[in-house]
Protein backbone atom coordinates (compact mmCIF):
# COMPACT_ATOMS: atom_id res chain seq x y z
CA UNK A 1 9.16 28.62 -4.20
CA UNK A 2 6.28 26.49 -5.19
CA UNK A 3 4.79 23.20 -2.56
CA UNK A 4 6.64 21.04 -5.33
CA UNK A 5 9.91 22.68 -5.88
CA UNK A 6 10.11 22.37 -1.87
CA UNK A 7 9.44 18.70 -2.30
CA UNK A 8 12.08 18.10 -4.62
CA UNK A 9 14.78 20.02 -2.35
CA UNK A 10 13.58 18.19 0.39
CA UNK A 11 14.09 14.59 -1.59
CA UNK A 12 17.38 16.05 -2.27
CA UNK A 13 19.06 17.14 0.61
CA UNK A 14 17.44 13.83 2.02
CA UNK A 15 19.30 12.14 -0.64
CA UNK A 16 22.40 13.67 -0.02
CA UNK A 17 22.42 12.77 3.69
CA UNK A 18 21.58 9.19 2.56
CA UNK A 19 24.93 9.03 0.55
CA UNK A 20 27.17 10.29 2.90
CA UNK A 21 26.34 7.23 4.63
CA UNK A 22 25.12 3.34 3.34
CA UNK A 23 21.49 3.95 3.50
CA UNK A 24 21.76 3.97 -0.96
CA UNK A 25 22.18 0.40 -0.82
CA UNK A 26 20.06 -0.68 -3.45
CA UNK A 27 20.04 -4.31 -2.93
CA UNK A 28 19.06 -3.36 1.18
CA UNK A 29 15.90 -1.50 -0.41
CA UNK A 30 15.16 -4.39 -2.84
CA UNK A 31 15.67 -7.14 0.37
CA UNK A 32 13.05 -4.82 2.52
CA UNK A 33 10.58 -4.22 -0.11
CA UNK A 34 10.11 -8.02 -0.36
CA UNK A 35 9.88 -8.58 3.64
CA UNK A 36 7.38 -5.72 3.14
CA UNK A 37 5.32 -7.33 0.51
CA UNK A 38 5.53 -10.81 2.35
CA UNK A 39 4.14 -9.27 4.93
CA UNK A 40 1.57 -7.16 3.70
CA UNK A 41 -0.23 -9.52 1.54
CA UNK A 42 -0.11 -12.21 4.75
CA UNK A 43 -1.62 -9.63 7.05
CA UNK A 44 -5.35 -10.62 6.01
CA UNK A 45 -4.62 -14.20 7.07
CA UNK A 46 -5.66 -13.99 10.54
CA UNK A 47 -9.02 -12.70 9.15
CA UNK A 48 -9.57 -16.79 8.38
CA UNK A 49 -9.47 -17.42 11.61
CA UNK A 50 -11.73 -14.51 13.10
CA UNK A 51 -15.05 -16.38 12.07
CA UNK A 52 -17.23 -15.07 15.62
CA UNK A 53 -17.02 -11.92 14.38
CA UNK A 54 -18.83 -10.23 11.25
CA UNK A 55 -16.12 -8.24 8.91
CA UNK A 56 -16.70 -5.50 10.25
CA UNK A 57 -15.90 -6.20 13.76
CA UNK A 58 -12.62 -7.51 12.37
CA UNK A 59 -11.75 -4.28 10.42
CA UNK A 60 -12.80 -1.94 13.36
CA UNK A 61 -10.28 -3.93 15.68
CA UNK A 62 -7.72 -3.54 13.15
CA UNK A 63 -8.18 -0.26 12.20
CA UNK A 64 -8.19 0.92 16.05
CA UNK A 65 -4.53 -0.89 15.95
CA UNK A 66 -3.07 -0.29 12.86
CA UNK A 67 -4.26 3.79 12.01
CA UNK A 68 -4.90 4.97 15.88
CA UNK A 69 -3.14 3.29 17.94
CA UNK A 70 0.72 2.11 16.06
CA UNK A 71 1.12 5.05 14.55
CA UNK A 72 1.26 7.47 17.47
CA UNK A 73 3.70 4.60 19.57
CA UNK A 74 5.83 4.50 16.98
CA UNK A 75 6.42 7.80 15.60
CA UNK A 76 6.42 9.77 19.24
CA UNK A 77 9.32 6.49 19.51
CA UNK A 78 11.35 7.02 16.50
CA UNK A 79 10.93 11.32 16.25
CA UNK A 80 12.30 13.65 18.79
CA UNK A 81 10.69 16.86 19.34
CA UNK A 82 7.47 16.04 17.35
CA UNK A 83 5.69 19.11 18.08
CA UNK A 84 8.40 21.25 16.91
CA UNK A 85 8.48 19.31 13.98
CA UNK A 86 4.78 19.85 13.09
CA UNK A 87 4.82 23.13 13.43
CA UNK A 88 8.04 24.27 11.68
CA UNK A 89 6.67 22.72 8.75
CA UNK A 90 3.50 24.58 8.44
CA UNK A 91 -0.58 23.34 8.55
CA UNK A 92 -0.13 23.06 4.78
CA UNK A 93 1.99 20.53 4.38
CA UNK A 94 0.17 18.40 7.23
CA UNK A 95 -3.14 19.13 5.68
CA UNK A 96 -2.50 18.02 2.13
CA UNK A 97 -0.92 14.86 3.55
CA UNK A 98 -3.61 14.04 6.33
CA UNK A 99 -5.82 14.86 3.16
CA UNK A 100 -3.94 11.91 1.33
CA UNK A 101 -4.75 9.83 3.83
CA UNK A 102 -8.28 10.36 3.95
CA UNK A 103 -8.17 9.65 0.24
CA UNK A 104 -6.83 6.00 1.08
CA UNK A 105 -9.21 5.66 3.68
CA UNK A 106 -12.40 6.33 1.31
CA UNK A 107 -10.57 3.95 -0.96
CA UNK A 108 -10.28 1.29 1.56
CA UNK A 109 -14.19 1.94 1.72
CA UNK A 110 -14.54 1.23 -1.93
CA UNK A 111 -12.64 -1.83 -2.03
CA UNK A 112 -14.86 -3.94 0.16
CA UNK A 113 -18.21 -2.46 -1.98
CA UNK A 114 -16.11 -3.45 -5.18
CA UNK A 115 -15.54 -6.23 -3.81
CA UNK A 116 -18.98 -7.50 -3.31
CA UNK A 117 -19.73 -5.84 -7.19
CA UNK A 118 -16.80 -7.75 -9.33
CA UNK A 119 -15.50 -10.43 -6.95
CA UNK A 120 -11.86 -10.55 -5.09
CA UNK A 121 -9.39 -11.40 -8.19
CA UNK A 122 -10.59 -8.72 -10.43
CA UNK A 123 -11.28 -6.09 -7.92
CA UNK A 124 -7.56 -6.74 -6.35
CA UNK A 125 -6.06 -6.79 -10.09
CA UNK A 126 -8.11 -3.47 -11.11
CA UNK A 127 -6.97 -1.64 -7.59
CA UNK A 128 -3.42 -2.88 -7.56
CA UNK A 129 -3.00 -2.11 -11.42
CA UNK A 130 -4.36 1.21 -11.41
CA UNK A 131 -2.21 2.41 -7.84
CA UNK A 132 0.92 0.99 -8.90
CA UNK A 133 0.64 3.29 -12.19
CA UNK A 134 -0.69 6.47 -10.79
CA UNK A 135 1.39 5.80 -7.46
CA UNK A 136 4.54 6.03 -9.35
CA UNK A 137 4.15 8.12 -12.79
CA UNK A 138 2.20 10.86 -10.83
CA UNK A 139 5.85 11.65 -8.16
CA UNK A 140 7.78 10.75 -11.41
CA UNK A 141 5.60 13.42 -13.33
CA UNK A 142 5.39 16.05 -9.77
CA UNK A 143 9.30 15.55 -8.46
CA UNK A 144 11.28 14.29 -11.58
CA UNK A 145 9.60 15.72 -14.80
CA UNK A 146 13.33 16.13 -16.35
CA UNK A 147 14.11 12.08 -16.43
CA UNK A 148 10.68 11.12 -17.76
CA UNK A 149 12.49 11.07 -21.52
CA UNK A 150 15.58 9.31 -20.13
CA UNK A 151 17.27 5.71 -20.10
CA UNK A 152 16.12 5.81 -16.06
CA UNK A 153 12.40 7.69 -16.70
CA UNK A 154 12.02 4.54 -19.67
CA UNK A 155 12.92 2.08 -16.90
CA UNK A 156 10.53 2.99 -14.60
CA UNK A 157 7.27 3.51 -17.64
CA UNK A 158 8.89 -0.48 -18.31
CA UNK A 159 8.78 -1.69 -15.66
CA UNK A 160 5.18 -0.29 -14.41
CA UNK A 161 3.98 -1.42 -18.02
CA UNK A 162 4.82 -4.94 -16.88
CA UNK A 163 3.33 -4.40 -13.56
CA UNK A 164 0.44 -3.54 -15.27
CA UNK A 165 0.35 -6.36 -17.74
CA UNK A 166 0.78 -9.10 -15.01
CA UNK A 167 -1.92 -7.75 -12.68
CA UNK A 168 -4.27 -7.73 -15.87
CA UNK A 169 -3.21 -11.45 -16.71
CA UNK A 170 -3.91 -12.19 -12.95
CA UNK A 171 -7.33 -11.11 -13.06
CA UNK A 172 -8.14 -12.79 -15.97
CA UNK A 173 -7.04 -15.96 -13.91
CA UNK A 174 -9.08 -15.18 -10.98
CA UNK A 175 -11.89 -14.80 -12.97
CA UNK A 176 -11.90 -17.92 -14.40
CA UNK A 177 -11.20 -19.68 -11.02
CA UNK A 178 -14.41 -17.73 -9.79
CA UNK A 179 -16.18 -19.35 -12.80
CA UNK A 180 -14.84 -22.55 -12.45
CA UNK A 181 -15.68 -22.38 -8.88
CA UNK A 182 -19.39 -20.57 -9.41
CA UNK A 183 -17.83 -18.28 -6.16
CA UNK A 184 -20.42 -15.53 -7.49
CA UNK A 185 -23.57 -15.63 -9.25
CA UNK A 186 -24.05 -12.91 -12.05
CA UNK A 187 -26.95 -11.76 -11.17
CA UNK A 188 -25.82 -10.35 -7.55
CA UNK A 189 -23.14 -8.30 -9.57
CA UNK A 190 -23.55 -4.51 -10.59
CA UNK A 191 -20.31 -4.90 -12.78
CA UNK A 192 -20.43 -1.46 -13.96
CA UNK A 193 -20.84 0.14 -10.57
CA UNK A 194 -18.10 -2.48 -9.45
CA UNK A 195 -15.41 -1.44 -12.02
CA UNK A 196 -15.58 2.13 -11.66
CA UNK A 197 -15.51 1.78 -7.89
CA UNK A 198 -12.42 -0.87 -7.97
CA UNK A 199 -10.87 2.23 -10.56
CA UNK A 200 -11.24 4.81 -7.94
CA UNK A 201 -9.73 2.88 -5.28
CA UNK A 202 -6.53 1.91 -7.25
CA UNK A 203 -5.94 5.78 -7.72
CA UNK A 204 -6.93 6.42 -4.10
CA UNK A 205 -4.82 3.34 -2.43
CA UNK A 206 -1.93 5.43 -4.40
CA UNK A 207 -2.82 8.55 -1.89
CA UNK A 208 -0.31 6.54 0.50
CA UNK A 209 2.57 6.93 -1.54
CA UNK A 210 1.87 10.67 -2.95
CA UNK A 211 1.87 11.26 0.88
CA UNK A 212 5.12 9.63 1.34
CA UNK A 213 6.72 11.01 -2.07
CA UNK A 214 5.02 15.18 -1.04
CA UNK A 215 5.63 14.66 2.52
CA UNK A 216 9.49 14.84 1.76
CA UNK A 217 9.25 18.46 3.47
CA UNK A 218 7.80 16.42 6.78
CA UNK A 219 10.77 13.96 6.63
CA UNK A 220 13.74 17.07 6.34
CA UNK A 221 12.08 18.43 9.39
CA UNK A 222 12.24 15.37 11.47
CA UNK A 223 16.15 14.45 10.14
CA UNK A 224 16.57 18.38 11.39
CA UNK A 225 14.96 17.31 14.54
CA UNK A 226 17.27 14.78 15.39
CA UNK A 227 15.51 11.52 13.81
CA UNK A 228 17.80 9.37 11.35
CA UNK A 229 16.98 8.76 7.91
CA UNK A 230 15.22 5.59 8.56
CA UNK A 231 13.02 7.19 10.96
CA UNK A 232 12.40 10.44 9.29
CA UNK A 233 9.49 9.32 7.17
CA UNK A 234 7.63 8.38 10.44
CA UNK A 235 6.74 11.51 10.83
CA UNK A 236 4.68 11.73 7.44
CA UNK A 237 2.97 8.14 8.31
CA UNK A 238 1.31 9.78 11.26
CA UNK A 239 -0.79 11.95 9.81
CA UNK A 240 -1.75 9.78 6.99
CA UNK A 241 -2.94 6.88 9.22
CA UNK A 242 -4.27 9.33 11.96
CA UNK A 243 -7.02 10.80 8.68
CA UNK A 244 -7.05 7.26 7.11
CA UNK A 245 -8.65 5.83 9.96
CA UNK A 246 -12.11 7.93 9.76
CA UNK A 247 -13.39 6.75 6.85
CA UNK A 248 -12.30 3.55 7.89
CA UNK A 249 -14.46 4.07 11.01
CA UNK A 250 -17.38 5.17 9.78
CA UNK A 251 -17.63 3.00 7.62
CA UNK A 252 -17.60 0.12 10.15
CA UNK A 253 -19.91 1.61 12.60
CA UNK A 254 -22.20 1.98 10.25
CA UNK A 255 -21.75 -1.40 9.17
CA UNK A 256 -22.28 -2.08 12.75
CA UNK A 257 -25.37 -0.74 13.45
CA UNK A 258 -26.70 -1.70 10.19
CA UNK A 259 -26.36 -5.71 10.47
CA UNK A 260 -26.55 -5.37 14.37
CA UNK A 261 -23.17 -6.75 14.52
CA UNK A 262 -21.63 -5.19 17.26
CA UNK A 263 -23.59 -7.47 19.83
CA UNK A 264 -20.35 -10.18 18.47
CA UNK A 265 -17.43 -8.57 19.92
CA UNK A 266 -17.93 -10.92 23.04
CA UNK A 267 -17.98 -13.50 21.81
CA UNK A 268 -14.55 -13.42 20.16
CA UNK A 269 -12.77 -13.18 23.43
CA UNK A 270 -8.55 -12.05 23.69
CA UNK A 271 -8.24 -14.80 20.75
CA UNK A 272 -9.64 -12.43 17.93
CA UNK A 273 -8.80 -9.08 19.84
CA UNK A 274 -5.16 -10.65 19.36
CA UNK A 275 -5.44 -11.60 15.92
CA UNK A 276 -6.31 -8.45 14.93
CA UNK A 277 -3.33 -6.90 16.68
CA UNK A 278 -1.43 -9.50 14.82
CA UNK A 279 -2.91 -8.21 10.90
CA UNK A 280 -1.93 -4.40 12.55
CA UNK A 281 1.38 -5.47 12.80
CA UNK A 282 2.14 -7.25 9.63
CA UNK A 283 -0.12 -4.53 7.64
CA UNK A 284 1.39 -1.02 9.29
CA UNK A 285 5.35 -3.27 10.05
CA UNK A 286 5.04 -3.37 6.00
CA UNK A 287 4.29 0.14 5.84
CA UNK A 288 7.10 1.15 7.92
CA UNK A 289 9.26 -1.10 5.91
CA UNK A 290 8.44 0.26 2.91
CA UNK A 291 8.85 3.79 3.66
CA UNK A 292 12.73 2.74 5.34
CA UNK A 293 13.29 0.91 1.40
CA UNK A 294 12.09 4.06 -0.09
CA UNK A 295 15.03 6.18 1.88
CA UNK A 296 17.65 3.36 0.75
CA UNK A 297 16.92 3.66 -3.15
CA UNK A 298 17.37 7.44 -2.72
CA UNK A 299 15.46 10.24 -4.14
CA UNK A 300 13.60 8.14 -6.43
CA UNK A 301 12.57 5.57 -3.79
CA UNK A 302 8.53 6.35 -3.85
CA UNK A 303 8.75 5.99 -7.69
CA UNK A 304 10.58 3.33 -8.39
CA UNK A 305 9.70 0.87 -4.68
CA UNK A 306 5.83 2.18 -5.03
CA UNK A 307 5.30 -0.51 -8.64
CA UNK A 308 7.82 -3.29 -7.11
CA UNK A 309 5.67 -3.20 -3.87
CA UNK A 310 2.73 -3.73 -5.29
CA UNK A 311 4.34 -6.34 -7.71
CA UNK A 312 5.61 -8.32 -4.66
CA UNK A 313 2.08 -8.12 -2.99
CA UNK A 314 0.37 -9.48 -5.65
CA UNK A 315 2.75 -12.28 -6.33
CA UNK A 316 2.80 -13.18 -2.59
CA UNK A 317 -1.06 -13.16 -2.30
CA UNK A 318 -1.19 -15.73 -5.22
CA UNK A 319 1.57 -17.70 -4.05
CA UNK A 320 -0.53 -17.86 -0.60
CA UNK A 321 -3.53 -18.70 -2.42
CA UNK A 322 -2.40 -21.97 -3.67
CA UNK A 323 -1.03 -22.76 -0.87
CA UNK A 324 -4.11 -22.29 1.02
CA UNK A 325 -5.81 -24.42 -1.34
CA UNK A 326 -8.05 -21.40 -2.69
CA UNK A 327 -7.38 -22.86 -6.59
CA UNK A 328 -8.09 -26.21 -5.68
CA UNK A 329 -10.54 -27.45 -8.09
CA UNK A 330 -10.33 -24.73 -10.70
CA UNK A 331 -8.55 -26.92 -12.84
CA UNK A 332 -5.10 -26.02 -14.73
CA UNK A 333 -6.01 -23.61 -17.15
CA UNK A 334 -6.83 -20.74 -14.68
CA UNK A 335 -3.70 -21.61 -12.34
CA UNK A 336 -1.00 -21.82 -15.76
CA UNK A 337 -2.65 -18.27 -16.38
CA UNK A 338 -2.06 -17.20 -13.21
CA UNK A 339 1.55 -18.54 -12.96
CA UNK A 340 2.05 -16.49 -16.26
CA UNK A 341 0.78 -13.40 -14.49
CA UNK A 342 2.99 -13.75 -11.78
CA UNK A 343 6.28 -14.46 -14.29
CA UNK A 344 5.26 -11.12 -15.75
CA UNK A 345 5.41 -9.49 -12.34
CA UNK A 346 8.78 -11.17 -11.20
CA UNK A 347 9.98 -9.63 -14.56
CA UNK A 348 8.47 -6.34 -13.35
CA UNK A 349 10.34 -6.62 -10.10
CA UNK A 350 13.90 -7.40 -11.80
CA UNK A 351 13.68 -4.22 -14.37
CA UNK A 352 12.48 -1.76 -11.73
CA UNK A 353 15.29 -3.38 -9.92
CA UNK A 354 18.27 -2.76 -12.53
CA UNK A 355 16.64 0.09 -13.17
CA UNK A 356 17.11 1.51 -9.24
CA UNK A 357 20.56 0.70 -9.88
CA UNK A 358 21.57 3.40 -12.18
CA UNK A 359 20.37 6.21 -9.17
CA UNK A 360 22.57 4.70 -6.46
């Protein structure tokens, strides 16, 4: 039997356990996906408030909380018999999803260099865009291949074409904000270098759901184990974050050293060491939350939730933004386009939604 065929028996029988119970309740998945996305675009908040310390100082502290240190608490917590769940799924399954992980981490890497290349609102647009496409029509393509010419496989290319859409009209938005507010100079800007590495990240940020969706195997084990549905896919988030965290570190310790930075920790004191804690929790608490949605909308969960999570981030993050008075000044053209952006998304949201509906 091939890696994939075992995935899709594993999404099965998970599936099947799932309906002998209520953990198919649709509108449950829906209601969690949106805590999940509240929370995970809010969990770079504290960031504004962590201005002793260089970004890098900031990341490391999360990244030692959120990939190294949550992770391990919560899964050796939630899954009995861990070991034995390891290794009666084989090295080859943990490999290929500690190598998704790694994936995300290098992507997390690229973001921040994109970033700096193409400014925030078309970088997130680009990265959020491009994962929410090739996070759910690559699991739809891998697990599903028989609905992709179906009333449900239309639903899902739908609503992701939306998804797609609004992010697009949201970066054209930002980018006129940036302009209206001169937030970056041309000639600092490698645009070229900055799109391709704002494309690579979208597919790599997507790593995190392929290791959800082709974990499935990881999941079975821990539900043989003893661990309940809602915990099962705990055991796959361990050895995503566990690999996801070196590039992640490197990265920053290199940063480090290179701008001398580390010299600052000091002088944040508890205050910043806490807020970091506090971004690990919102970021890796919407992580968990998504992966317990994912085993309430069923089989398809990774497909359909992956495109409505990323919907809900976006449309949080923008909501945030104007709250936070980041399109003050821009004037009304950039924040009407925005608004229409985020209409688009909410639209993406409610057919992904019906759509989830007809696999309950």
């Amino acid at each position: 039997m091939s890696r994939f065929a075992c995935c899709r028996e594993s999404h099965t029988v998970i599936e099947s356990r799932a309906i002998g119970g209520t953990l198919t309740d649709t509108t449950s998945g829906i209601l969690l996906l949106i805590v999940a996305g509240v929370m995970n675009a809010s969990f770079a908040l504290p960031m504004k408030c962590t201005r002793r310390w260089a970004w890098e100082n900031t990341w490391l502290a999360w990244t030692i909380f959120a990939l190294l240190l949550l992770p391990p608490l919560v899964t050796y917590a939630t899954v009995p018999h861990l070991g034995a769940v390891y290794r009666s799924t084989g090295s080859a399954t943990i490999l290929e999803v500690a190598a998704f992980g790694a994936g995300w981490g290098v992507a997390q890497v690229f973001f921040g260099l994109a970033v700096d290349a193409i400014g925030i609102a078309l970088t997130f647009s680009l990265v959020l865009g491009t994962s929410a496409a090739v996070g759910t029509l690559v699991p739809l393509l891998r697990l599903h291949p028989e609905r992709l010419n179906s009333a449900a496989g239309h639903g899902v290319l739908a609503g992701v074409g939306l998804v797609i859409a609004g992010v697009l009209v949201c970066a054209v938005a930002g980018s006129r904000r940036e302009r209206a507010l001169q937030l970056h100079a041309a000639e600092n800007r490698n645009t070229t270098v900055g799109l391709v590495l704002a494309i690579l990240c979208g597919f790599g940020a997507s790593f995190v759901n392929f290791g959800l969706a082709f974990g499935a195997p990881l999941a079975g084990a821990a539900r043989a184990a003893g661990a309940s549905a809602l915990n099962a896919s705990n055991a796959v988030w361990l050895p995503v974050m566990l690999a996801g965290a070196v590039p992640n570190l490197v990265y920053c310790l290199w940063l480090l050293r290179k701008n001398r930075s580390g010299s600052r920790f000091p002088s944040g004191g508890t205050g910043h060491w806490m807020l970091a804690f506090l971004m690990a929790v919102l970021w890796f608490g919407s992580t968990l939350l998504y992966g317990l949605s994912t085993v309430m909308l069923g089989a398809w969960g990774p497909i359909l939730g992956w495109p409505v999570f990323m919907s809900l981030i976006v449309i949080t993050a923008s909501l945030l933004g104007m709250v936070t008075s980041e399109w003050k000044n821009s004037g009304s053209a950039p924040l009407l386009i925005q608004w229409t952006g985020v209409a688009l998304l909410v639209l993406a949201v409610f057919v992904l939604a019906v759509t989830s509906r007809s696999f309950a």
